[in-house]
C-alpha atoms as a PDB file:
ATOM      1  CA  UNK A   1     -15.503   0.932  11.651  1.00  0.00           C
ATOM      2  CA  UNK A   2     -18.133   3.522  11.170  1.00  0.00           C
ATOM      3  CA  UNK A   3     -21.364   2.786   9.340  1.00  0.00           C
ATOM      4  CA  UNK A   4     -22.042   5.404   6.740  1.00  0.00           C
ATOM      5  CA  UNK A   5     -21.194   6.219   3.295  1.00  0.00           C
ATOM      6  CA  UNK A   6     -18.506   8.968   1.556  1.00  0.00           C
ATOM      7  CA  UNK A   7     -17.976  10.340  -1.481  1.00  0.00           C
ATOM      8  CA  UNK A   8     -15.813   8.947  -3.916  1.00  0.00           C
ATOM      9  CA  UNK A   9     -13.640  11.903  -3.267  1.00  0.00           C
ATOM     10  CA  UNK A  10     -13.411  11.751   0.125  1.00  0.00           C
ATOM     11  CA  UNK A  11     -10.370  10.610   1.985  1.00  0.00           C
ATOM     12  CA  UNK A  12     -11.845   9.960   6.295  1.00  0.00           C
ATOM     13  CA  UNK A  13      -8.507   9.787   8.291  1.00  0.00           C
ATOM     14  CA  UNK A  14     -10.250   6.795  10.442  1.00  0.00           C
ATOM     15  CA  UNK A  15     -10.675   4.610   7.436  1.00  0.00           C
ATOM     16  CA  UNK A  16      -7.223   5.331   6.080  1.00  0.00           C
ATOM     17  CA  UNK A  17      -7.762   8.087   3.297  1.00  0.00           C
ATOM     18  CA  UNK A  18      -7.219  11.369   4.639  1.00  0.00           C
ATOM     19  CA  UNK A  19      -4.263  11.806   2.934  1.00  0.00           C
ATOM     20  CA  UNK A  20      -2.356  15.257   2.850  1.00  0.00           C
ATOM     21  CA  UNK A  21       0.422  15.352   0.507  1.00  0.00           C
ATOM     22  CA  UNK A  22       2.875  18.046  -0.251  1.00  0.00           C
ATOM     23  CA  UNK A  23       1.877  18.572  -4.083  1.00  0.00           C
ATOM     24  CA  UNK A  24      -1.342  21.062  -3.748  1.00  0.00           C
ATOM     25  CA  UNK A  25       0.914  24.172  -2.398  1.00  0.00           C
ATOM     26  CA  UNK A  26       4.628  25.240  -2.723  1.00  0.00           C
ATOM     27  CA  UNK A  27       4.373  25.487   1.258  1.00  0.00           C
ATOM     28  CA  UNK A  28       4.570  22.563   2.392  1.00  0.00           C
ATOM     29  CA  UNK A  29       3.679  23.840   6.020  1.00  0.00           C
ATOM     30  CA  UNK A  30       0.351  25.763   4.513  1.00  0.00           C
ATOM     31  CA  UNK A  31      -0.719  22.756   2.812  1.00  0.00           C
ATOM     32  CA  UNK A  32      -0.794  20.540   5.619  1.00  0.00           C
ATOM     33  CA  UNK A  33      -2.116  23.114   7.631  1.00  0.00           C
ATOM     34  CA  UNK A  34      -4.798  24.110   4.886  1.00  0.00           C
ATOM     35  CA  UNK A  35      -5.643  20.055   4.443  1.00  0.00           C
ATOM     36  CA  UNK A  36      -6.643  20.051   8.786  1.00  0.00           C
ATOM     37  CA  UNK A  37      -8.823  23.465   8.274  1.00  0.00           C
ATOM     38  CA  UNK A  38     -10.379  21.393   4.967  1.00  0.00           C
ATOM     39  CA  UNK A  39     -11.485  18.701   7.088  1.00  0.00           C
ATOM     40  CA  UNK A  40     -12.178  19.805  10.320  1.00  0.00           C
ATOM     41  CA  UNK A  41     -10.340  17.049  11.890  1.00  0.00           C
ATOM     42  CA  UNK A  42      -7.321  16.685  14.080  1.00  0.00           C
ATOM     43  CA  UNK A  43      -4.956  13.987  14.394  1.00  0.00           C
ATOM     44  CA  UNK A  44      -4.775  14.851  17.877  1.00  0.00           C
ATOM     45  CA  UNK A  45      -8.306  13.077  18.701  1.00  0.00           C
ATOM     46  CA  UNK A  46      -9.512   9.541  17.751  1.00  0.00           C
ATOM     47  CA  UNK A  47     -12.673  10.519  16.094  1.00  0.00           C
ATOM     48  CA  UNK A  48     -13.851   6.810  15.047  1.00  0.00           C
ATOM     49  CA  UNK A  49     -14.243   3.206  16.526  1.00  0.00           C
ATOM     50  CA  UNK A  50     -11.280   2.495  14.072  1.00  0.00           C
ATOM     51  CA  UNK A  51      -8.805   3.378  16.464  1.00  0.00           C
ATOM     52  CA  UNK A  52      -9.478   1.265  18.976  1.00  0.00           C
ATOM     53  CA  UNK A  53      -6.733  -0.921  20.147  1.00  0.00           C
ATOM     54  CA  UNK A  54      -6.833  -4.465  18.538  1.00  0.00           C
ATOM     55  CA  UNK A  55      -5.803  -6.070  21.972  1.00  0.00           C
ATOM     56  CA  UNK A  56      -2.295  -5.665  20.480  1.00  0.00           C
ATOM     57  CA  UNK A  57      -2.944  -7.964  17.960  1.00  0.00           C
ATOM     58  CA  UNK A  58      -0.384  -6.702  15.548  1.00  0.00           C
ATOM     59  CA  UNK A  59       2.377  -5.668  18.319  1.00  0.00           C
ATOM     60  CA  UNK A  60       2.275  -9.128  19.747  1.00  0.00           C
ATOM     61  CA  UNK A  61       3.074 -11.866  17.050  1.00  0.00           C
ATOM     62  CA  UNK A  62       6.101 -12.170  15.313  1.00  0.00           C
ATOM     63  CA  UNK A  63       6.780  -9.767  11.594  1.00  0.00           C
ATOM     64  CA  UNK A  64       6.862 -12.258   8.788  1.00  0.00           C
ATOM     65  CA  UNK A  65       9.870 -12.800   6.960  1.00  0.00           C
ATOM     66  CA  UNK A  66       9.889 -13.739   2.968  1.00  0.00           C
ATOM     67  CA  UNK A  67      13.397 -14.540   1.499  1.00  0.00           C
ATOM     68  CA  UNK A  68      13.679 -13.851  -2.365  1.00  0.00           C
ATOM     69  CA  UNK A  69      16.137 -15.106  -4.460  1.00  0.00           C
ATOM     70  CA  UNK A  70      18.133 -13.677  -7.523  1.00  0.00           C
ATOM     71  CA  UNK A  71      16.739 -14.062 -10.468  1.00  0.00           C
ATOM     72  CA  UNK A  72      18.312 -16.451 -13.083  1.00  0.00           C
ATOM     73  CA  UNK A  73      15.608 -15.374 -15.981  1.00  0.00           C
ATOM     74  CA  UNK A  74      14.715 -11.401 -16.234  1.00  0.00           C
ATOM     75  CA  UNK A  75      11.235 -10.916 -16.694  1.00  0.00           C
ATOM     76  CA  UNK A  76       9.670  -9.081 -19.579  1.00  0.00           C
ATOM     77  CA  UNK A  77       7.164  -6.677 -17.196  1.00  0.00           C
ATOM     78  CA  UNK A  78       4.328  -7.970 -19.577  1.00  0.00           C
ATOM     79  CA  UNK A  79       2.168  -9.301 -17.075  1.00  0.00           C
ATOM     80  CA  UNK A  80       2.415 -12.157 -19.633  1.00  0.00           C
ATOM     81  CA  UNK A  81       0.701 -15.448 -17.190  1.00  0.00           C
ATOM     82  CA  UNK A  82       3.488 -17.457 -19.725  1.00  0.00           C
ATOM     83  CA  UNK A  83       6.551 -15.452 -19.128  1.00  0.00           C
ATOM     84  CA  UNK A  84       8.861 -18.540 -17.909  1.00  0.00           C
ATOM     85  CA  UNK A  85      10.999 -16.243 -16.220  1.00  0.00           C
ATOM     86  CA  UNK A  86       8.509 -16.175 -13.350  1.00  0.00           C
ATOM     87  CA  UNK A  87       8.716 -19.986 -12.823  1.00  0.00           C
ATOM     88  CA  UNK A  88      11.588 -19.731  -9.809  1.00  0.00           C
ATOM     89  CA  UNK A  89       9.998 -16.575  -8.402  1.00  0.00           C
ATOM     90  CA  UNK A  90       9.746 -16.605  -4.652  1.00  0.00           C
ATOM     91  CA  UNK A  91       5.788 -17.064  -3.653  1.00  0.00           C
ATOM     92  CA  UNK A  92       3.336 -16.097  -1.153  1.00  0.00           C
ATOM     93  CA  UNK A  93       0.420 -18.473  -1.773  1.00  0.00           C
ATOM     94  CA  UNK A  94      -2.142 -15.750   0.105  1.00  0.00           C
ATOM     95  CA  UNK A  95      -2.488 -12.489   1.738  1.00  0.00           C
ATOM     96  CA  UNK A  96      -4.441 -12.048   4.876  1.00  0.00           C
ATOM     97  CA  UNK A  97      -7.176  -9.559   5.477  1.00  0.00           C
ATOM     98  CA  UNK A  98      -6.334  -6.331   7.039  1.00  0.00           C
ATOM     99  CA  UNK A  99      -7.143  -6.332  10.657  1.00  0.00           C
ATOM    100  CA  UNK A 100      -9.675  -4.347  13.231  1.00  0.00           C
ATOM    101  CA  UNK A 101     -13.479  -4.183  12.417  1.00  0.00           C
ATOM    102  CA  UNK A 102     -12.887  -3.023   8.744  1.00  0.00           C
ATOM    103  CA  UNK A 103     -12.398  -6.724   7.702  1.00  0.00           C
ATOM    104  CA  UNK A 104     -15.857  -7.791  10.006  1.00  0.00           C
ATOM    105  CA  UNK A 105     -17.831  -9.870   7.497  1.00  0.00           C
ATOM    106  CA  UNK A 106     -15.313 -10.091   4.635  1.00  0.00           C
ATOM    107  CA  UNK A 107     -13.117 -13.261   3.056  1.00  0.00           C
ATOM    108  CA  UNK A 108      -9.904 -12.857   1.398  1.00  0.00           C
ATOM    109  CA  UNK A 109      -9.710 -13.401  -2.360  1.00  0.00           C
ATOM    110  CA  UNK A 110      -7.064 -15.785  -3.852  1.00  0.00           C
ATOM    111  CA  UNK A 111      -4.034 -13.648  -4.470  1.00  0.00           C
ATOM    112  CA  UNK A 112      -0.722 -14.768  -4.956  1.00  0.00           C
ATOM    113  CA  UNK A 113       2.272 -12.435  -4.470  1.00  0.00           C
ATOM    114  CA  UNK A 114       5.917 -13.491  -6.707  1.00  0.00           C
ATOM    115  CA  UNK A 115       9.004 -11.930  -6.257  1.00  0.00           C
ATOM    116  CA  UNK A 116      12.570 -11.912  -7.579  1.00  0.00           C
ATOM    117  CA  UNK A 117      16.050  -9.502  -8.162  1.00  0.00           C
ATOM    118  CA  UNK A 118      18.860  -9.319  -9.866  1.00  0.00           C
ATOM    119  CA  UNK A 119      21.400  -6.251  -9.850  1.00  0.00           C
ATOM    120  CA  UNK A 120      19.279  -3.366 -11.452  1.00  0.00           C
ATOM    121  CA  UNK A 121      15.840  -4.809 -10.131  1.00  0.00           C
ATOM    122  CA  UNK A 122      13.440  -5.719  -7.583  1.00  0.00           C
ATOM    123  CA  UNK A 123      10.114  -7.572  -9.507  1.00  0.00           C
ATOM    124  CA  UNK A 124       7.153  -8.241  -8.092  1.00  0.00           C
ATOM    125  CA  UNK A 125       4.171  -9.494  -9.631  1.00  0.00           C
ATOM    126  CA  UNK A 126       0.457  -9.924  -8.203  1.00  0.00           C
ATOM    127  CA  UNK A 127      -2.171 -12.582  -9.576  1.00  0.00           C
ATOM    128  CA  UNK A 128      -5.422 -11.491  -8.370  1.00  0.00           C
ATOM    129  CA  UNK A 129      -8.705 -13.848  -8.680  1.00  0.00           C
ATOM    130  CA  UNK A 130     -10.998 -11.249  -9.450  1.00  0.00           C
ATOM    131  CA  UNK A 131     -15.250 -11.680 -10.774  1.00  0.00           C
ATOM    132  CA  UNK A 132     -15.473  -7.780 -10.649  1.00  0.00           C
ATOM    133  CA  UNK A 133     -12.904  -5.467 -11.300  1.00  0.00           C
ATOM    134  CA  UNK A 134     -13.369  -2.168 -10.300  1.00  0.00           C
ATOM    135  CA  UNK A 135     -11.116   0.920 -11.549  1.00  0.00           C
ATOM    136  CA  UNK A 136     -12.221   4.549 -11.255  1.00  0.00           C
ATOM    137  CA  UNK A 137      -9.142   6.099 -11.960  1.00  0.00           C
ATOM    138  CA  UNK A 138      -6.396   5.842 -13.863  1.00  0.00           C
ATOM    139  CA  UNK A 139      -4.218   8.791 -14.648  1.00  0.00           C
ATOM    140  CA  UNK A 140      -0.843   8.887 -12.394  1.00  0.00           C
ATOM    141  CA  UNK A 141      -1.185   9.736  -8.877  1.00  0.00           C
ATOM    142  CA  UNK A 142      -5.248   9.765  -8.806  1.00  0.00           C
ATOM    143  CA  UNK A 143      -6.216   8.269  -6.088  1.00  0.00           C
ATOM    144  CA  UNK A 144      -6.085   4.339  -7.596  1.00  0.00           C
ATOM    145  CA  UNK A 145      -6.045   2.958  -3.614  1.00  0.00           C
ATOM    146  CA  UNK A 146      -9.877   3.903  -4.204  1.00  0.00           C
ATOM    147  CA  UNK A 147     -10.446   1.218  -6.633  1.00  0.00           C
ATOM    148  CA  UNK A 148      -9.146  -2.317  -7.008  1.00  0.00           C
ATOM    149  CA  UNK A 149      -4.980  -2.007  -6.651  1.00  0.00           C
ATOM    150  CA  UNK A 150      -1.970  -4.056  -6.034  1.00  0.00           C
ATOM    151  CA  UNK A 151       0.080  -1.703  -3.468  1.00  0.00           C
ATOM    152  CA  UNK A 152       4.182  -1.721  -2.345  1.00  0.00           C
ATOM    153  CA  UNK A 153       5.291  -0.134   0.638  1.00  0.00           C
ATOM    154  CA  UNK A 154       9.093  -0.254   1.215  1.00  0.00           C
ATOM    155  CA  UNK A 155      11.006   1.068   3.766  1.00  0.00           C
ATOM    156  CA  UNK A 156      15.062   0.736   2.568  1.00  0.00           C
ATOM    157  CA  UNK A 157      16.698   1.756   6.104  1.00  0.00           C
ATOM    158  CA  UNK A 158      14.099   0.459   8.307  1.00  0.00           C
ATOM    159  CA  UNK A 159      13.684   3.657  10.452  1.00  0.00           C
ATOM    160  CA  UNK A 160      10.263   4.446   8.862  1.00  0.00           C
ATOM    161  CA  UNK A 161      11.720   8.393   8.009  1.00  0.00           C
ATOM    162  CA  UNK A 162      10.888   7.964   4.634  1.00  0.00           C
ATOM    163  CA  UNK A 163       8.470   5.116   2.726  1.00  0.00           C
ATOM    164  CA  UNK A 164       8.094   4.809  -0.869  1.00  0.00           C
ATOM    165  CA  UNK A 165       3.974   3.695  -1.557  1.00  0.00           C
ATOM    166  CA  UNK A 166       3.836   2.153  -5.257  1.00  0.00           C
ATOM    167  CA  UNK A 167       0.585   0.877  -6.439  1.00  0.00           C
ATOM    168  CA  UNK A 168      -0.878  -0.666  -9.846  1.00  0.00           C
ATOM    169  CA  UNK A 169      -4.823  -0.475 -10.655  1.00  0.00           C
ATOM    170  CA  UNK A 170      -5.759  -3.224 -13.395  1.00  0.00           C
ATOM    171  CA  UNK A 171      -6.107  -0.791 -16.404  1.00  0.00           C
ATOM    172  CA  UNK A 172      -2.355   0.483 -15.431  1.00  0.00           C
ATOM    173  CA  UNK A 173      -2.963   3.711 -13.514  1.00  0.00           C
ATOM    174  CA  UNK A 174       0.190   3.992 -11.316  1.00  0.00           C
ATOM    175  CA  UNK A 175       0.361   5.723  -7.874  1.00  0.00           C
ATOM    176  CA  UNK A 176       3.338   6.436  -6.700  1.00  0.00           C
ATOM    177  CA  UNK A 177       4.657   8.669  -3.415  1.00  0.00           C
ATOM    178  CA  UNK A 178       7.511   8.770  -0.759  1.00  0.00           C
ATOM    179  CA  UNK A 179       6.197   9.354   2.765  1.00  0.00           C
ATOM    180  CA  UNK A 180       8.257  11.543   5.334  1.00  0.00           C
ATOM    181  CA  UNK A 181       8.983  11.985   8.584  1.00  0.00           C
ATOM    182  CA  UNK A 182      10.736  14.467  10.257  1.00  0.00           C
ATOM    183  CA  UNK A 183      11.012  12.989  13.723  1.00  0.00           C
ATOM    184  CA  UNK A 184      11.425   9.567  15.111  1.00  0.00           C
ATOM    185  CA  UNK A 185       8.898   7.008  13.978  1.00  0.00           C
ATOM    186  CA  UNK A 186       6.971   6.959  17.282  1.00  0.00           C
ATOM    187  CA  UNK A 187       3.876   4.399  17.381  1.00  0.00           C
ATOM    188  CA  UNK A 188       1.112   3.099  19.342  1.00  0.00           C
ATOM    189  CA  UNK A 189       0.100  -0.617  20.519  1.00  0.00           C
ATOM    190  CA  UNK A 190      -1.419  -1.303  16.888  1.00  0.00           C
ATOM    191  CA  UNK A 191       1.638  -0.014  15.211  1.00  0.00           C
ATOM    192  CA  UNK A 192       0.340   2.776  14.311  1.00  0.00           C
ATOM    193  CA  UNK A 193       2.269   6.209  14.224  1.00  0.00           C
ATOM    194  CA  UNK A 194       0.783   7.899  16.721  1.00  0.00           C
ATOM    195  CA  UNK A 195      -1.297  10.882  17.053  1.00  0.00           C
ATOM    196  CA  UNK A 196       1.487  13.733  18.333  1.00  0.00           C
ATOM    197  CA  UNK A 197       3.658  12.699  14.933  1.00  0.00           C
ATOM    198  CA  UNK A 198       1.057  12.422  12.752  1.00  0.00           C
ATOM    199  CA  UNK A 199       0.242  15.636  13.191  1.00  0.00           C
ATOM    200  CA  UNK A 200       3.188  17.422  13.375  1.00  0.00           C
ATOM    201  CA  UNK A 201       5.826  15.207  11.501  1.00  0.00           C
ATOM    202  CA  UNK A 202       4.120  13.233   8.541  1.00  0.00           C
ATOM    203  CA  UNK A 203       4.564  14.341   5.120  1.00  0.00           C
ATOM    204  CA  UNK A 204       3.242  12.803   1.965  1.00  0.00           C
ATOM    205  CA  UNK A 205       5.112  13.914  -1.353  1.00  0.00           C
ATOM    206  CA  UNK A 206       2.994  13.064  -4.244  1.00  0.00           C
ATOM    207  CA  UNK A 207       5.137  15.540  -6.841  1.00  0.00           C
ATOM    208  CA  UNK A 208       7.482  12.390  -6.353  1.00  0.00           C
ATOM    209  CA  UNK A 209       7.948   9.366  -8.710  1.00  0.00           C
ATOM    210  CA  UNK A 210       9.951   6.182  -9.058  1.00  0.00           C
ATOM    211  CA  UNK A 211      12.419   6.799 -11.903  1.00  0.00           C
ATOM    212  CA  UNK A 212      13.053   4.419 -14.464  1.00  0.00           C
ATOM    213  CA  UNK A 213      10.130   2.031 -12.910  1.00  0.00           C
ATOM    214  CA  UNK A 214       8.328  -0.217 -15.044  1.00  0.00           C
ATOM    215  CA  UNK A 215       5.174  -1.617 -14.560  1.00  0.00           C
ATOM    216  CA  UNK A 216       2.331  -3.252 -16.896  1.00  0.00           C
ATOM    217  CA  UNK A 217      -1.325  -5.175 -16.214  1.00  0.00           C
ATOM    218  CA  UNK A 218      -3.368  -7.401 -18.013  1.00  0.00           C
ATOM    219  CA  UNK A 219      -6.826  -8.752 -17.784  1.00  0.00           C
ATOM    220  CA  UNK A 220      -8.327 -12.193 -18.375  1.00  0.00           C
ATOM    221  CA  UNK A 221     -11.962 -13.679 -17.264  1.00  0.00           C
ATOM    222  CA  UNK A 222     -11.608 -13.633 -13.441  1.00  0.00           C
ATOM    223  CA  UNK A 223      -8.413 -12.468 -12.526  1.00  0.00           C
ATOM    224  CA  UNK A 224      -5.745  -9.634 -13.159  1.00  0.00           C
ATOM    225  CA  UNK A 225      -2.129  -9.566 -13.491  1.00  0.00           C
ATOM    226  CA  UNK A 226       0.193  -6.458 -11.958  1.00  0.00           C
ATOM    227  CA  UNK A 227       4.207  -6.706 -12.860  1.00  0.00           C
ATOM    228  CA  UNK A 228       6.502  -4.104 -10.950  1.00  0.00           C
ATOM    229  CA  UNK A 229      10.180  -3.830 -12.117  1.00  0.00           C
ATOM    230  CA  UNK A 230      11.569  -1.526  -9.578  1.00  0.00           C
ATOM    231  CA  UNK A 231      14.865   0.136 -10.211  1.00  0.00           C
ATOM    232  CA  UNK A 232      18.081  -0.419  -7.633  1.00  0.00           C
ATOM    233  CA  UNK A 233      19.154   3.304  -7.866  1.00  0.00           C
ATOM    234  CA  UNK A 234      15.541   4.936  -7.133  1.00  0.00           C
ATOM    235  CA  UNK A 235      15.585   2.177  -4.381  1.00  0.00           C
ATOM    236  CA  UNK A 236      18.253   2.327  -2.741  1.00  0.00           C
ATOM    237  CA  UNK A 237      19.127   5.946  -3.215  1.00  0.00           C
ATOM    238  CA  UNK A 238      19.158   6.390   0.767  1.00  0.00           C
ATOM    239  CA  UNK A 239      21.451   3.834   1.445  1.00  0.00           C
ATOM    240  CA  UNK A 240      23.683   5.348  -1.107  1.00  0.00           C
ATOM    241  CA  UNK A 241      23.950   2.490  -3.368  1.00  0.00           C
ATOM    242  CA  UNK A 242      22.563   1.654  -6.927  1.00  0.00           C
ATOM    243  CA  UNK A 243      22.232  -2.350  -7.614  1.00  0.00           C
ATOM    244  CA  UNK A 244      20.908  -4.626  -5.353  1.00  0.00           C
ATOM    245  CA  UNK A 245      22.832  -7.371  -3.250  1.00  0.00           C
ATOM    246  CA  UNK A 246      22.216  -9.796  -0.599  1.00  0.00           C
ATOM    247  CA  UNK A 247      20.498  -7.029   2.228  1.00  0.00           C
ATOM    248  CA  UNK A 248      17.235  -7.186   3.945  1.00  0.00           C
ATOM    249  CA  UNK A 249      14.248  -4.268   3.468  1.00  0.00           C
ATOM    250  CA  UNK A 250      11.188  -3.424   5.575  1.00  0.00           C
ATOM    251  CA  UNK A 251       8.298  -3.882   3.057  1.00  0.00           C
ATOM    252  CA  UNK A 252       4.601  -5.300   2.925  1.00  0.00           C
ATOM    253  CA  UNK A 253       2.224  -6.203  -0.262  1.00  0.00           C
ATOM    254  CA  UNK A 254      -1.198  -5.435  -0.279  1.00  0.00           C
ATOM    255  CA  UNK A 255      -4.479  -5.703  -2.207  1.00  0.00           C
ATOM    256  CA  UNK A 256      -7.494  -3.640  -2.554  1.00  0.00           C
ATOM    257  CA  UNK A 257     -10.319  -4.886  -4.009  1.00  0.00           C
ATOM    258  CA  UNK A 258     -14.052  -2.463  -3.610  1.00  0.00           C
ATOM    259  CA  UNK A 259     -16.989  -4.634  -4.004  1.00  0.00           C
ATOM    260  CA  UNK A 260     -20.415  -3.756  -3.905  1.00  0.00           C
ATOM    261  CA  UNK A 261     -21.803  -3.853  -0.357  1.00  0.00           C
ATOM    262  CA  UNK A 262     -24.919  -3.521   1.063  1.00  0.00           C
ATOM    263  CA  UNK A 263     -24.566  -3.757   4.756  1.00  0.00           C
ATOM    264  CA  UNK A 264     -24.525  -0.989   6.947  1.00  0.00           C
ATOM    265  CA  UNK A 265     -20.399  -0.711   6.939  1.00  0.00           C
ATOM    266  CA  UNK A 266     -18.654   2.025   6.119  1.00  0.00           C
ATOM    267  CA  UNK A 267     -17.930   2.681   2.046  1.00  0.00           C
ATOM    268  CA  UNK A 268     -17.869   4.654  -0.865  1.00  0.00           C
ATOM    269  CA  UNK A 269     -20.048   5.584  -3.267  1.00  0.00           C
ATOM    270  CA  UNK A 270     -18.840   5.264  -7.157  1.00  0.00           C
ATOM    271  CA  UNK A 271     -20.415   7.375  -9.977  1.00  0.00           C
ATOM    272  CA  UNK A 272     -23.559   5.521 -10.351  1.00  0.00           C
ATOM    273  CA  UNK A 273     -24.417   5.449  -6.501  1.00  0.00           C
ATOM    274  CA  UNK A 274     -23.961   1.828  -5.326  1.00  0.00           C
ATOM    275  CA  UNK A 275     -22.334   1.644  -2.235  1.00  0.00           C
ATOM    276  CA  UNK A 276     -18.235  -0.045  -2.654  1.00  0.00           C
ATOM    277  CA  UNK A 277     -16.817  -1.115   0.630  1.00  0.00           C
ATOM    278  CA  UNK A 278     -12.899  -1.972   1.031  1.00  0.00           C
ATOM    279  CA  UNK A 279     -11.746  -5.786   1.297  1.00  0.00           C
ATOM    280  CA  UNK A 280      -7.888  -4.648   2.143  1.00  0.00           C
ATOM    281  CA  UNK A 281      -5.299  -7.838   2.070  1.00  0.00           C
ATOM    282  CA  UNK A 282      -1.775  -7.519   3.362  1.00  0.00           C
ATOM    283  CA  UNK A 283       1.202  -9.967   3.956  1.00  0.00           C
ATOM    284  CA  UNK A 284       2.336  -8.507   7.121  1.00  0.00           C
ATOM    285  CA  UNK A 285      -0.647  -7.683   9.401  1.00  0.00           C
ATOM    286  CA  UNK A 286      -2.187  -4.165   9.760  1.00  0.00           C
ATOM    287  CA  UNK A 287      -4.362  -2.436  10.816  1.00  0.00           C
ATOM    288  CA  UNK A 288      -7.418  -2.114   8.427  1.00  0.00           C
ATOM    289  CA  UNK A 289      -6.712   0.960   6.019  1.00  0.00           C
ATOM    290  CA  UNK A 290      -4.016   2.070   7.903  1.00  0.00           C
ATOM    291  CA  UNK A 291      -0.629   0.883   5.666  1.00  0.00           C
ATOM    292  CA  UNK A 292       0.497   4.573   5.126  1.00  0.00           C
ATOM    293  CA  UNK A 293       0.978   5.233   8.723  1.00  0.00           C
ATOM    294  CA  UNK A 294       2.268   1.773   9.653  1.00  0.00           C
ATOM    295  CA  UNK A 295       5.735   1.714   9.212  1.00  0.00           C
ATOM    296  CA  UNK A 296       6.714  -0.829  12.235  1.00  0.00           C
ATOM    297  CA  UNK A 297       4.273  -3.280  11.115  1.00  0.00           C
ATOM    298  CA  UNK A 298       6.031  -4.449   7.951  1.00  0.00           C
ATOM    299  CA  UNK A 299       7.665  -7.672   7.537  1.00  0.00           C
ATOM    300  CA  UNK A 300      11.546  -8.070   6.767  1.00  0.00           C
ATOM    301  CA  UNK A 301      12.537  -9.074   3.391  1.00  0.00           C
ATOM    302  CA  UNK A 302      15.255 -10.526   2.414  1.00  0.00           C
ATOM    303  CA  UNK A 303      17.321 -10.571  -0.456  1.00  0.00           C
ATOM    304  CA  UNK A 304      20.018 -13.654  -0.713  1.00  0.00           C
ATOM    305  CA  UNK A 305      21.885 -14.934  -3.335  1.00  0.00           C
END
């Protein structure tokens, strides 16, 4: 990871946040191209210590599998710590901290992960032990991964052409955006997409949004609650169906938490100067701010009766 700090604003394709998306020009071809002239980068060079292999840490062990069940209680999306209806949720007890030199120095912070269907829904709440909680933003599709952020990625076929990326900031600023590809997911020993796609095939429409989803947060003295009710038809719309069954998905669930950080790692700087750097959690391993252009490194999960 490079030492250094950027602005708020900024969005370094080595630490994960270049971003070009489709929504700043009705061309989508200008846009991207317009976005590489912007930032006087190139996918086509690695142009930071971030992508460095990680000894093929990721591309070695075994995806993680998580098995949810139907729900027999619908939940309210309140974010309600005494809605009962979470009680037979499915749970991950911890996520892990994203991997590569990004995570040097850092611990993970208790987060659980809870997850249930039925027919119409997919819900998935995240508990997040939190003494600081940091949100910038807050209006839809600002840039919430910037602050603290419970994060979705689902992939329905499994092919990584197109990725839906949901996320959910504390004071309920939603973020939500399909990612394309118009070639075969290609990617590198990390699981990375790699360089020749990245720069010729990956799209990122912002201008899109989850129909119908619901979502709400609450806050209580150290720790934060984000509920995710996400709708069958805007889900599976590629598979060509519209309520959920028994089937397995591609997905991952992630955490961002900024902290202040004085140490010589890279970060960003919020309004009033101090230094924030990124503590990234995942379930299945990736590479440090890298989840967008990951596809092949999320785990399986599966939906049974």
């Amino acid at each position: 990871m490079m030492g250094g700090v950027g602005s708020l604003h900024q969005r370094p394709f080595c630490n994960g946040f270049y971003r070009p998306t489709m929504k700043s020009c009705s061309f989508p071809n200008l846009g991207r191209a317009f976005c590489f002239l912007l930032c006087g980068a190139s996918f086509a060079a690695p142009i930071c210590a971030q992508n460095a292999p990680l000894q093929s840490v990721v591309s070695t062990q075994r995806l993680p599998v998580w098995e949810i069940r139907k729900s027999t209680k619908t939940p309210h999306i309140s974010a309600d710590s005494s809605d009962p209806a979470w009680e037979g949720a499915a749970r991950l007890d911890a996520l892990s901290l994203g991997l590569g030199d990004g995570s040097k120095g850092l611990s993970p912070l208790p987060t659980q992960v809870l997850a249930q269907w039925d027919d119409k829904f997919l819900y998935v709440r995240f508990i997040c032990e939190d003494s600081e909680i940091y949100t910038p933003f807050e209006k839809r599709d600002e840039p919430i991964y910037q602050g603290d952020c419970a994060e979705i990625f689902l992939d329905i076929v499994g092919d990584g052409r197109q990725v839906v990326e949901l996320q959910l900031a504390p004071n309920g600023g939603v973020f939500d955006q399909q990612i394309l590809l118009t070639a075969e997911a290609k990617s590198d020993e990390n699981l990375v997409l790699t360089n020749d796609v990245l720069a010729r095939d990956f799209w990122m429409d912002l201008g899109w949004n989850m129909t119908e989803m619901k979502t709400a947060t609450s806050r209580s003295r150290g720790r934060w609650i984000a509920d995710f009710a996400l709708p069958a038809e805007a889900v599976l719309r590629r598979r060509g169906l519209k309520t959920f069954a028994p089937m397995t998905l591609r997905a991952n669930f992630l955490r961002y938490d900024w902290a202040p950080d004085n140490t010589d790692a890279w970060g960003l700087k919020d309004a009033t100067g101090q230094k924030r750097r990124l503590n990234a959690h995942n379930w299945a391993p990736v590479k440090h701010g890298s989840p967008h252009i990951s596809p092949a490194a999320m785990g399986f999960l599966r939906l049974v009766p």
